[in-house]
N, C-alpha and C. Protein backbone atom coordinates (compact mmCIF):
# COMPACT_ATOMS: atom_id res chain seq x y z
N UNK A 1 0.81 -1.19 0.00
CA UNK A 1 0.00 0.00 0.00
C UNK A 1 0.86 1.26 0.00
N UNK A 2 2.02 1.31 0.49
CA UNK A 2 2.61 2.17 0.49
C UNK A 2 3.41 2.69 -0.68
N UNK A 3 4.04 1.77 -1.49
CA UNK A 3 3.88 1.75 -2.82
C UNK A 3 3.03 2.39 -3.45
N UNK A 4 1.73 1.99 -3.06
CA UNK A 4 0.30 2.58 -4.19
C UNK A 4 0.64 4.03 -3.82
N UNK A 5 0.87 4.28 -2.35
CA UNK A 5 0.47 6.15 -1.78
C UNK A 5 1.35 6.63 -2.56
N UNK A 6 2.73 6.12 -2.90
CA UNK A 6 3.70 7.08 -3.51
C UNK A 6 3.58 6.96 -4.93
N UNK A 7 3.16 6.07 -5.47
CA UNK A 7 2.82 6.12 -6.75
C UNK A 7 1.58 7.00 -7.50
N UNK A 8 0.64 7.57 -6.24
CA UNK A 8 -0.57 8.63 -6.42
C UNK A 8 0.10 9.27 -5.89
N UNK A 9 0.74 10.16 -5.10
CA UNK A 9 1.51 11.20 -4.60
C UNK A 9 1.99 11.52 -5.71
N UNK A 10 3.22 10.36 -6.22
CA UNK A 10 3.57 11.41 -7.38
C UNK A 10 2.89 11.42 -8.97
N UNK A 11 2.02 10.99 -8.86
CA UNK A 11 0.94 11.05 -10.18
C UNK A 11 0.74 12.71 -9.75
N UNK A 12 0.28 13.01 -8.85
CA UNK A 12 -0.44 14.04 -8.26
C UNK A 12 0.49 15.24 -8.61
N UNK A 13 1.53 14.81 -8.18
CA UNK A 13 2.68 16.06 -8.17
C UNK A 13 3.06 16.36 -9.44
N UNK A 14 3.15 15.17 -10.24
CA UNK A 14 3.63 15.13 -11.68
C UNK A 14 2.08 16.41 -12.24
N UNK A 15 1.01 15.62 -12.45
CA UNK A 15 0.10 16.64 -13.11
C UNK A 15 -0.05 18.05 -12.43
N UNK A 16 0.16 18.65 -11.02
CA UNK A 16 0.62 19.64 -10.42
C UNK A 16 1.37 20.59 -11.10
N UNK A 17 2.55 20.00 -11.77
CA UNK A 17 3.71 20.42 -11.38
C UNK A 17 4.00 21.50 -12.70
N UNK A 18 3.15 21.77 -13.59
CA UNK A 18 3.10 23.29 -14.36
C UNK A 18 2.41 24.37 -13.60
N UNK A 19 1.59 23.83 -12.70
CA UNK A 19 1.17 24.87 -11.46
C UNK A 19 1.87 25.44 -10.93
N UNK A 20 2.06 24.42 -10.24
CA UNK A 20 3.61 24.85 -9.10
C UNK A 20 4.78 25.65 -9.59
N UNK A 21 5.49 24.98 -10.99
CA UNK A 21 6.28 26.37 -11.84
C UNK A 21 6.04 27.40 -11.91
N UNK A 22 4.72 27.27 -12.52
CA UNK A 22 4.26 28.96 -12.78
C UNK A 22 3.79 30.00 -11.45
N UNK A 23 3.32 28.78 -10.41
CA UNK A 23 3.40 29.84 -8.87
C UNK A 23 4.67 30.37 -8.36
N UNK A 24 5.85 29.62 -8.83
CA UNK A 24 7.02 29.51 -8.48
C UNK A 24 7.23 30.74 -9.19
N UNK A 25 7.79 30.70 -10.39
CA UNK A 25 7.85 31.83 -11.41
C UNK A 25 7.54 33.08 -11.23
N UNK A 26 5.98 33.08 -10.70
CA UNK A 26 5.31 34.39 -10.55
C UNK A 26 5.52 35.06 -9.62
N UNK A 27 6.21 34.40 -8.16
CA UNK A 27 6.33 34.77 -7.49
C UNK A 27 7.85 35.63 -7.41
N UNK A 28 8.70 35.50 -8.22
CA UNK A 28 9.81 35.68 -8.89
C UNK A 28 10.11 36.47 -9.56
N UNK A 29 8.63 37.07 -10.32
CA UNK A 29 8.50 37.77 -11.30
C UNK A 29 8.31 38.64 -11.21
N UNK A 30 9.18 39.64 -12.21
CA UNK A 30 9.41 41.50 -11.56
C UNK A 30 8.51 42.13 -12.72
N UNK A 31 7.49 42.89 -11.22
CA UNK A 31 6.43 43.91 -12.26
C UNK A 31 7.68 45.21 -12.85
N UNK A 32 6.89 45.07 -13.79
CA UNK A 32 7.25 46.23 -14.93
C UNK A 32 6.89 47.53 -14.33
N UNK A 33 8.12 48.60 -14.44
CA UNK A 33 7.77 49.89 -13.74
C UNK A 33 6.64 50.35 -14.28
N UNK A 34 6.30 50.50 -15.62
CA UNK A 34 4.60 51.15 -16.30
C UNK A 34 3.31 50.58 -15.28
N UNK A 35 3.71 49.42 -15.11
CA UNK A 35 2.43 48.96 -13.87
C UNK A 35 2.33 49.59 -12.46
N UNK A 36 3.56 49.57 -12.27
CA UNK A 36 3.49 49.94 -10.71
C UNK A 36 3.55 51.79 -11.15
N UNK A 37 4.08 52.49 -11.73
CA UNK A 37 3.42 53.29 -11.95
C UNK A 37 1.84 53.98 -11.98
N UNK A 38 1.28 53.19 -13.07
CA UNK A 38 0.18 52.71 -12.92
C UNK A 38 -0.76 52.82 -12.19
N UNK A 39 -0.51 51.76 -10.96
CA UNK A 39 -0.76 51.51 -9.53
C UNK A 39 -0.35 52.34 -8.65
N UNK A 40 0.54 52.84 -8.96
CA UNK A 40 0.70 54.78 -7.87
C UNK A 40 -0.29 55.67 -8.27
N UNK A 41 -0.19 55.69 -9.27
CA UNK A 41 -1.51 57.09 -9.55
C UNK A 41 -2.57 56.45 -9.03
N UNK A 42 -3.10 55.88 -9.72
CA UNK A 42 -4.50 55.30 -9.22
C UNK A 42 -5.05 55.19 -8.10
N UNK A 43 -3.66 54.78 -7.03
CA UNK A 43 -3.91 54.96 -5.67
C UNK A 43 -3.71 56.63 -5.28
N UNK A 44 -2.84 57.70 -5.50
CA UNK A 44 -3.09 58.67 -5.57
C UNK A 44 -4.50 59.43 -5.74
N UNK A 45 -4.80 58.86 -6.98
CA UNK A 45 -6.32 59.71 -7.11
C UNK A 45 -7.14 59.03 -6.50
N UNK A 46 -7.33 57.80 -6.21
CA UNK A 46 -8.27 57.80 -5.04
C UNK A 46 -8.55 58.41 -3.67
N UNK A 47 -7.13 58.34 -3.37
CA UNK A 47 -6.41 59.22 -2.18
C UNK A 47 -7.15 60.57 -2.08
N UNK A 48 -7.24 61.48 -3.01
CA UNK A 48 -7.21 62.46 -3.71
C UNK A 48 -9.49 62.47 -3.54
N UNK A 49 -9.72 61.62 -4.21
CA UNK A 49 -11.10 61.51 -3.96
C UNK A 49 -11.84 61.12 -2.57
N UNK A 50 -11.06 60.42 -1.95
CA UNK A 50 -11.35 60.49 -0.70
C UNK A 50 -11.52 61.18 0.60
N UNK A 51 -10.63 62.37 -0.05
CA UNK A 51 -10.37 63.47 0.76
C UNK A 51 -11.16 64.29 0.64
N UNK A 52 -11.73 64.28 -1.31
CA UNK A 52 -12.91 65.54 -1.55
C UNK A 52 -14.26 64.36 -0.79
N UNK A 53 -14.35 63.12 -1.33
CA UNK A 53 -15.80 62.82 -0.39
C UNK A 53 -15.69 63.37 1.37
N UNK A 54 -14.92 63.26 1.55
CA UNK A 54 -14.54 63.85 3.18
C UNK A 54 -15.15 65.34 3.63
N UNK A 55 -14.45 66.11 2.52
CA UNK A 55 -14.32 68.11 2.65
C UNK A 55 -16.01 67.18 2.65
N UNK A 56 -16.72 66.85 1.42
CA UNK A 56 -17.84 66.95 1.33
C UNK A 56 -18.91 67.03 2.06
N UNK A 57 -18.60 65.46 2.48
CA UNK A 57 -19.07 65.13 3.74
C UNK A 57 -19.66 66.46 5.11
N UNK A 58 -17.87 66.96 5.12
CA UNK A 58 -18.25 67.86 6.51
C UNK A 58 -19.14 68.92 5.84
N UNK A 59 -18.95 69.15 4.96
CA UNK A 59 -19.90 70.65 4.06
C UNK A 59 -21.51 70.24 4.32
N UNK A 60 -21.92 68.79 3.98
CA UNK A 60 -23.18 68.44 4.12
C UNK A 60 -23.15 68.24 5.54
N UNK A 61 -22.56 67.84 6.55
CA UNK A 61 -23.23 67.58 8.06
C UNK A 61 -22.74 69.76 8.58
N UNK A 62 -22.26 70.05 8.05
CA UNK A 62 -22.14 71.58 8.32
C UNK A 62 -23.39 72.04 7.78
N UNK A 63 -24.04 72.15 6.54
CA UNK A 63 -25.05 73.01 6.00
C UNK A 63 -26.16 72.05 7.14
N UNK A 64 -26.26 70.72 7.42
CA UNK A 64 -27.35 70.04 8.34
C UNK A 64 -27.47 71.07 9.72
N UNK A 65 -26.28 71.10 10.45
CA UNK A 65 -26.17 71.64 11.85
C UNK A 65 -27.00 73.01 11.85
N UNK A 66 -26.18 73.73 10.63
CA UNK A 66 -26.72 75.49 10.36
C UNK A 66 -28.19 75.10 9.87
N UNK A 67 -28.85 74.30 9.09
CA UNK A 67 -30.87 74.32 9.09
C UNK A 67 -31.33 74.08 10.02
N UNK A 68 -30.33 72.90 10.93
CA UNK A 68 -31.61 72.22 12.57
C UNK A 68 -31.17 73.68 13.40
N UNK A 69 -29.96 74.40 13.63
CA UNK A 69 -30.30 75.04 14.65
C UNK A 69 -30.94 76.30 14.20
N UNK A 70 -30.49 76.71 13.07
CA UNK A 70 -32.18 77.73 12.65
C UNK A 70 -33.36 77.38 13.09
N UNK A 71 -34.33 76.16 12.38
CA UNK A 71 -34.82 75.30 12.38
C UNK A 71 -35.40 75.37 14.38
N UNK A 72 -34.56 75.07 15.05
CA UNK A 72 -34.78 75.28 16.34
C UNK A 72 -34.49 76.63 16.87
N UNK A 73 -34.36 77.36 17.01
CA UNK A 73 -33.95 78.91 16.96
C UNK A 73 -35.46 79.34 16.25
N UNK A 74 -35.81 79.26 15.52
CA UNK A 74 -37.35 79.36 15.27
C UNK A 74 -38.47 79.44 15.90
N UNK A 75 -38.85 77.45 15.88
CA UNK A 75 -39.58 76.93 16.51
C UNK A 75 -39.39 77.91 18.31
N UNK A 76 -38.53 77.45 19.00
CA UNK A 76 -38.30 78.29 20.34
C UNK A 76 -38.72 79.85 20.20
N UNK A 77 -38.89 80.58 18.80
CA UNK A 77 -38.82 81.88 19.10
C UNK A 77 -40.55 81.53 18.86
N UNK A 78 -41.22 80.88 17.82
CA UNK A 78 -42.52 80.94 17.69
C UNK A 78 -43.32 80.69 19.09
N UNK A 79 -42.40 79.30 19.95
CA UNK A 79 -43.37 78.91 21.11
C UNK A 79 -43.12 80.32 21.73
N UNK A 80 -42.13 80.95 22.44
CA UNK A 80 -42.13 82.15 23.18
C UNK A 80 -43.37 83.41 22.76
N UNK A 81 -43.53 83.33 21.49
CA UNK A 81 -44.56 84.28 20.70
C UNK A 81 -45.86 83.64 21.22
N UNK A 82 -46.41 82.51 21.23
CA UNK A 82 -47.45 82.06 21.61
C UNK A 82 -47.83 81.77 22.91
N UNK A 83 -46.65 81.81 23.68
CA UNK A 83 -47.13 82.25 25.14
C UNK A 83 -47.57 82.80 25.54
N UNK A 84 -46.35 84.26 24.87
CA UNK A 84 -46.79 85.48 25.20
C UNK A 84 -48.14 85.97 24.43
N UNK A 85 -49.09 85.25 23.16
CA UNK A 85 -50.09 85.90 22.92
C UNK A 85 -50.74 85.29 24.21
N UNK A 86 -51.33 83.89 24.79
CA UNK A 86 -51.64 83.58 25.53
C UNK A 86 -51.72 84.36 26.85
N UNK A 87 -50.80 84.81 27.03
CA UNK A 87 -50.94 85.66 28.51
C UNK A 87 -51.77 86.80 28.07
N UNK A 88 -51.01 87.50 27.06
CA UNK A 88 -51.73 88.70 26.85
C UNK A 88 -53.32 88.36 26.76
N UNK A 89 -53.62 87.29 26.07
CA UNK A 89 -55.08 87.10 25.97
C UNK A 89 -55.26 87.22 27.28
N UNK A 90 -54.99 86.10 28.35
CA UNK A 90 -55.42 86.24 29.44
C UNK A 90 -55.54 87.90 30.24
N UNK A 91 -54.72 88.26 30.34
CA UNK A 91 -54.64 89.51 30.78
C UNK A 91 -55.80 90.16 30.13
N UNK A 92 -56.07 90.23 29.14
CA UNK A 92 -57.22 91.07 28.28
C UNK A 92 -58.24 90.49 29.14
N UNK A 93 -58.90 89.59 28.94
CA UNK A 93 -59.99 88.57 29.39
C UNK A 93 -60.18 88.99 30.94
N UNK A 94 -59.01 89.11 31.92
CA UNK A 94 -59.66 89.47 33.63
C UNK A 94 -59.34 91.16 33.23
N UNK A 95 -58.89 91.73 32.57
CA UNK A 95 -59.28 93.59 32.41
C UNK A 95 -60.38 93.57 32.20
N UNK A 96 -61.22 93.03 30.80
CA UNK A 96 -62.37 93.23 30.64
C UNK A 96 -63.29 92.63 31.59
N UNK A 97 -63.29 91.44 32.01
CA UNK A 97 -64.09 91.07 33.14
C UNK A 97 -64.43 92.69 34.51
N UNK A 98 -62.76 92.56 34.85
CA UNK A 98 -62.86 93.82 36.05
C UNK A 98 -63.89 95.33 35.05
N UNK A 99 -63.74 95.46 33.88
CA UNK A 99 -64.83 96.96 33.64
C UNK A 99 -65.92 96.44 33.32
N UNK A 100 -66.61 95.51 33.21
CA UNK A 100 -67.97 94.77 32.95
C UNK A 100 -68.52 95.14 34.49
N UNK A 101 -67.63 94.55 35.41
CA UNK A 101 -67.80 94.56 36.72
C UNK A 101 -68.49 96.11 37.08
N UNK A 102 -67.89 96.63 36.68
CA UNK A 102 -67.80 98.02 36.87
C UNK A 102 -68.56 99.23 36.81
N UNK A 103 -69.37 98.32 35.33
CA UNK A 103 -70.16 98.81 34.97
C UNK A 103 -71.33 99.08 35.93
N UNK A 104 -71.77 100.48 35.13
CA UNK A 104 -73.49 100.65 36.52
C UNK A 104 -74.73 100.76 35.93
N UNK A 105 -74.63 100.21 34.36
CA UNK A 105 -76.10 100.19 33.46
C UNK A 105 -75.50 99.12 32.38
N UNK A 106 -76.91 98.50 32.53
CA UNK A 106 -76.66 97.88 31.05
C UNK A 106 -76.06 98.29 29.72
N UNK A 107 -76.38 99.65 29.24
CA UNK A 107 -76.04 100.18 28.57
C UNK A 107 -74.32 100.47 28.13
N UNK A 108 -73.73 100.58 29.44
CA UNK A 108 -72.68 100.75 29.68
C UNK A 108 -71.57 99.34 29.53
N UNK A 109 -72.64 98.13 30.14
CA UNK A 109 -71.96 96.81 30.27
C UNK A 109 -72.13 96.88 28.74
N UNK A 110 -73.32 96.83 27.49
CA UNK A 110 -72.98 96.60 26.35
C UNK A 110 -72.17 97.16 25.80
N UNK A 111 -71.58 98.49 26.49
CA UNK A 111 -70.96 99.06 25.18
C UNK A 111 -69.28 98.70 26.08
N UNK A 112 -69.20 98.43 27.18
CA UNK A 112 -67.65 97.68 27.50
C UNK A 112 -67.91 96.44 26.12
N UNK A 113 -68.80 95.46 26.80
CA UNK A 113 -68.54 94.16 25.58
C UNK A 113 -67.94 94.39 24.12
N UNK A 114 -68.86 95.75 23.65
CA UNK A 114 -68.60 95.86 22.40
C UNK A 114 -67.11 96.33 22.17
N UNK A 115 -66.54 97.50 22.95
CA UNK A 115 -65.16 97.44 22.86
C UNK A 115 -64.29 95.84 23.04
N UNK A 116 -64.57 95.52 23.71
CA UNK A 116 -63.71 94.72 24.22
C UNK A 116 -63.77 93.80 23.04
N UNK A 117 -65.28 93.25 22.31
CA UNK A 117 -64.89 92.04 21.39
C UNK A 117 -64.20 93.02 19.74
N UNK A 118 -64.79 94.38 19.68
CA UNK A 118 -63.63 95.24 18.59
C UNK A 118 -62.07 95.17 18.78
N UNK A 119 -61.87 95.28 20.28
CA UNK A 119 -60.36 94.80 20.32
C UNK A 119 -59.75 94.16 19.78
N UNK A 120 -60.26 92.89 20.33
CA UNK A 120 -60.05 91.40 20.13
C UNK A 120 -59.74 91.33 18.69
N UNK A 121 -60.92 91.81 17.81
CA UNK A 121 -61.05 91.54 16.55
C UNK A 121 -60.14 92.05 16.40
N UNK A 122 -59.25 93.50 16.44
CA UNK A 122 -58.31 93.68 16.31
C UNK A 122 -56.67 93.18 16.58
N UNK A 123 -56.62 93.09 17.72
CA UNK A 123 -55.89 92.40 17.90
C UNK A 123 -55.73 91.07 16.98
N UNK A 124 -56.48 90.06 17.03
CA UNK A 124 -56.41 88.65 16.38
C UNK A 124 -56.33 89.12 14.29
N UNK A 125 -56.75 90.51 14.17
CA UNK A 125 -56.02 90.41 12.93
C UNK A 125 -54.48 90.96 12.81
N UNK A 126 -54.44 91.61 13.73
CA UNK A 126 -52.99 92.28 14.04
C UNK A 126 -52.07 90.69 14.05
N UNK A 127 -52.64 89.86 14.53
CA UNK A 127 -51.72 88.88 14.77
C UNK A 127 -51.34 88.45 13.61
N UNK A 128 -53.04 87.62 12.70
CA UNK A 128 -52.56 87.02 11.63
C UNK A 128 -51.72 87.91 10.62
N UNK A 129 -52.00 89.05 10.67
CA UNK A 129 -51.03 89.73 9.66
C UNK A 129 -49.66 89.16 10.02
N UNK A 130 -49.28 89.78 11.04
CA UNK A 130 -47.71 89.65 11.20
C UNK A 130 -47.17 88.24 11.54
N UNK A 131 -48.02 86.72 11.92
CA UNK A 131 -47.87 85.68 11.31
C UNK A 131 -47.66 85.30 10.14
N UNK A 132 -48.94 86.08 8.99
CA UNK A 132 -48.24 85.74 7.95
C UNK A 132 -47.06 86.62 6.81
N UNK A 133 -46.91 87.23 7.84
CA UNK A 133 -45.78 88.24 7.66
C UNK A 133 -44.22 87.20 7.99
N UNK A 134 -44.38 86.78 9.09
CA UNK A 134 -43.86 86.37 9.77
C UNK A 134 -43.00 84.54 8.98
N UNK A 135 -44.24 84.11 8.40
CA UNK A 135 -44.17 82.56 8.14
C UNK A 135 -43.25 83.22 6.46
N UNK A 136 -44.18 84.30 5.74
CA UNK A 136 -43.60 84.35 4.18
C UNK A 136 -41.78 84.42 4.63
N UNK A 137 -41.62 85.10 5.74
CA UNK A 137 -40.04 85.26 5.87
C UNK A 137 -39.00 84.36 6.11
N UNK A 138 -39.76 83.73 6.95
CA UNK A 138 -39.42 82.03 7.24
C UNK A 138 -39.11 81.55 6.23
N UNK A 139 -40.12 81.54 5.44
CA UNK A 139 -39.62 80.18 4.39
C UNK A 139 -38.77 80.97 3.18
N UNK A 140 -38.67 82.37 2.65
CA UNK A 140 -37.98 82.86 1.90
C UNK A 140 -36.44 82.62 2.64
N UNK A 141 -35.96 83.03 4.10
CA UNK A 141 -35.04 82.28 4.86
C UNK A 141 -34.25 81.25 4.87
N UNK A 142 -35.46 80.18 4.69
CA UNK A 142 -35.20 78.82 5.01
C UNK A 142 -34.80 78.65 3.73
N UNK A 143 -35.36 78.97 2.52
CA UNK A 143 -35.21 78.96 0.74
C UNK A 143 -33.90 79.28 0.56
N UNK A 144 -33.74 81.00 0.96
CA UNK A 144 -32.29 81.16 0.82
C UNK A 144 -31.19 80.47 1.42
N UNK A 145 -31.01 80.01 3.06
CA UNK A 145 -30.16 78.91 4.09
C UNK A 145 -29.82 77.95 2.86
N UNK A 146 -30.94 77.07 2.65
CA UNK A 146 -31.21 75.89 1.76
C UNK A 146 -30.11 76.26 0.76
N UNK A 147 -30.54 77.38 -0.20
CA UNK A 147 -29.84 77.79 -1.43
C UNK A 147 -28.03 77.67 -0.93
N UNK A 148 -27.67 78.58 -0.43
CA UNK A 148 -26.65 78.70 0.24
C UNK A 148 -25.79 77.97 1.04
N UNK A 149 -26.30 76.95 1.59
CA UNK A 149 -25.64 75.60 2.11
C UNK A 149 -25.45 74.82 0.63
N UNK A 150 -26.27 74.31 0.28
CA UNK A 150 -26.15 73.83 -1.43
C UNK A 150 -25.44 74.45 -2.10
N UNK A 151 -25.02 75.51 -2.44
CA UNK A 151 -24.00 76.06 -3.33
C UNK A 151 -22.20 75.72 -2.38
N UNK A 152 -22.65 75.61 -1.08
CA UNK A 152 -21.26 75.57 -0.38
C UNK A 152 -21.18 74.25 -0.53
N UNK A 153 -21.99 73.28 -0.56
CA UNK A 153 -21.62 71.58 -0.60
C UNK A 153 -21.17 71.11 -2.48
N UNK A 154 -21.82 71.81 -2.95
CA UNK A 154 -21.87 72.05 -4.25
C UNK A 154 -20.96 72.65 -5.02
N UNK A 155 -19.46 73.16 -4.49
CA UNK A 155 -19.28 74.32 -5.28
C UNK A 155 -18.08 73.16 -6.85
N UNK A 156 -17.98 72.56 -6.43
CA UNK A 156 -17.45 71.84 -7.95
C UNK A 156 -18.28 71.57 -9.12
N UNK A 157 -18.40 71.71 -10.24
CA UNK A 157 -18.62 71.11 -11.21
C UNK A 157 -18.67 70.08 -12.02
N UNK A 158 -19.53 69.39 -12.90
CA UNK A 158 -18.70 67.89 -13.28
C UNK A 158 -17.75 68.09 -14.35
């Protein structure tokens, strides 16, 4: 049997054995400077592209940071605005209560009411105006931010 193993061993090695040369060989074998040349640039300009996906990168998480904290810088200035209409309402609401009170004829209580709901009316258009005063600026803002972060993430050409 041992016979047989070495007689398939070297069957094995024999049909192998243009493999094995040419692994031998190749391993032996001197790249041509045009290749490895080649293979420098290539790795260069990737190098080179990796660095612009990078700048990029920070340009897009930079233009992100500058919309959320607008974005929040906003929102916080709108809730503060709606507090403060809130109070003020309130405040309106126990003034007029206290001159209703006050009043010493009907006549007098209707014509507090009637000021008081002309106010109102006033006021609540005073608001929406300068809400939507308020929102057109916003988003012309937010349009321009937008524009302007995009041209800074953007500024290459193809």
């Amino acid at each position: 049997m041992t016979t047989e193993t070495n007689s398939v061993l070297e069957t094995v090695k024999q049909a192998f054995a243009p493999v094995t040369e040419a692994f031998t060989k190749l391993q032996n074998m001197e790249v041509p400077e045009a290749a490895r040349d080649f293979v420098k640039k290539q790795a260069e300009t990737a190098k080179v592209r990796a660095a612009d996906i990078h700048a990029g990168s920070e340009k897009v998480t930079a233009a992100i940071e500058t919309a959320v904290a607008g974005s929040v810088s906003e929102a916080a200035k709108i809730s503060r605005n709606i507090q403060d209409a809130i109070y003020q309402d309130t405040e309106a609401f126990f003034a007029g209560i206290d001159r209703l009170v006050s009043a010493t004829s009907l006549n007098e209580a209707v014509q507090i009411q009637s000021d008081m709901v002309r106010a109102r009316g006033e006021v609540f258009m005073s608001r929406a105006k300068a809400s939507t005063e308020y929102l057109g600026k916003l988003v012309a803002d937010g349009a321009k931010t937008a524009q302007d972060n995009f041209s800074k993430v953007y500024t290459k050409t193809a």
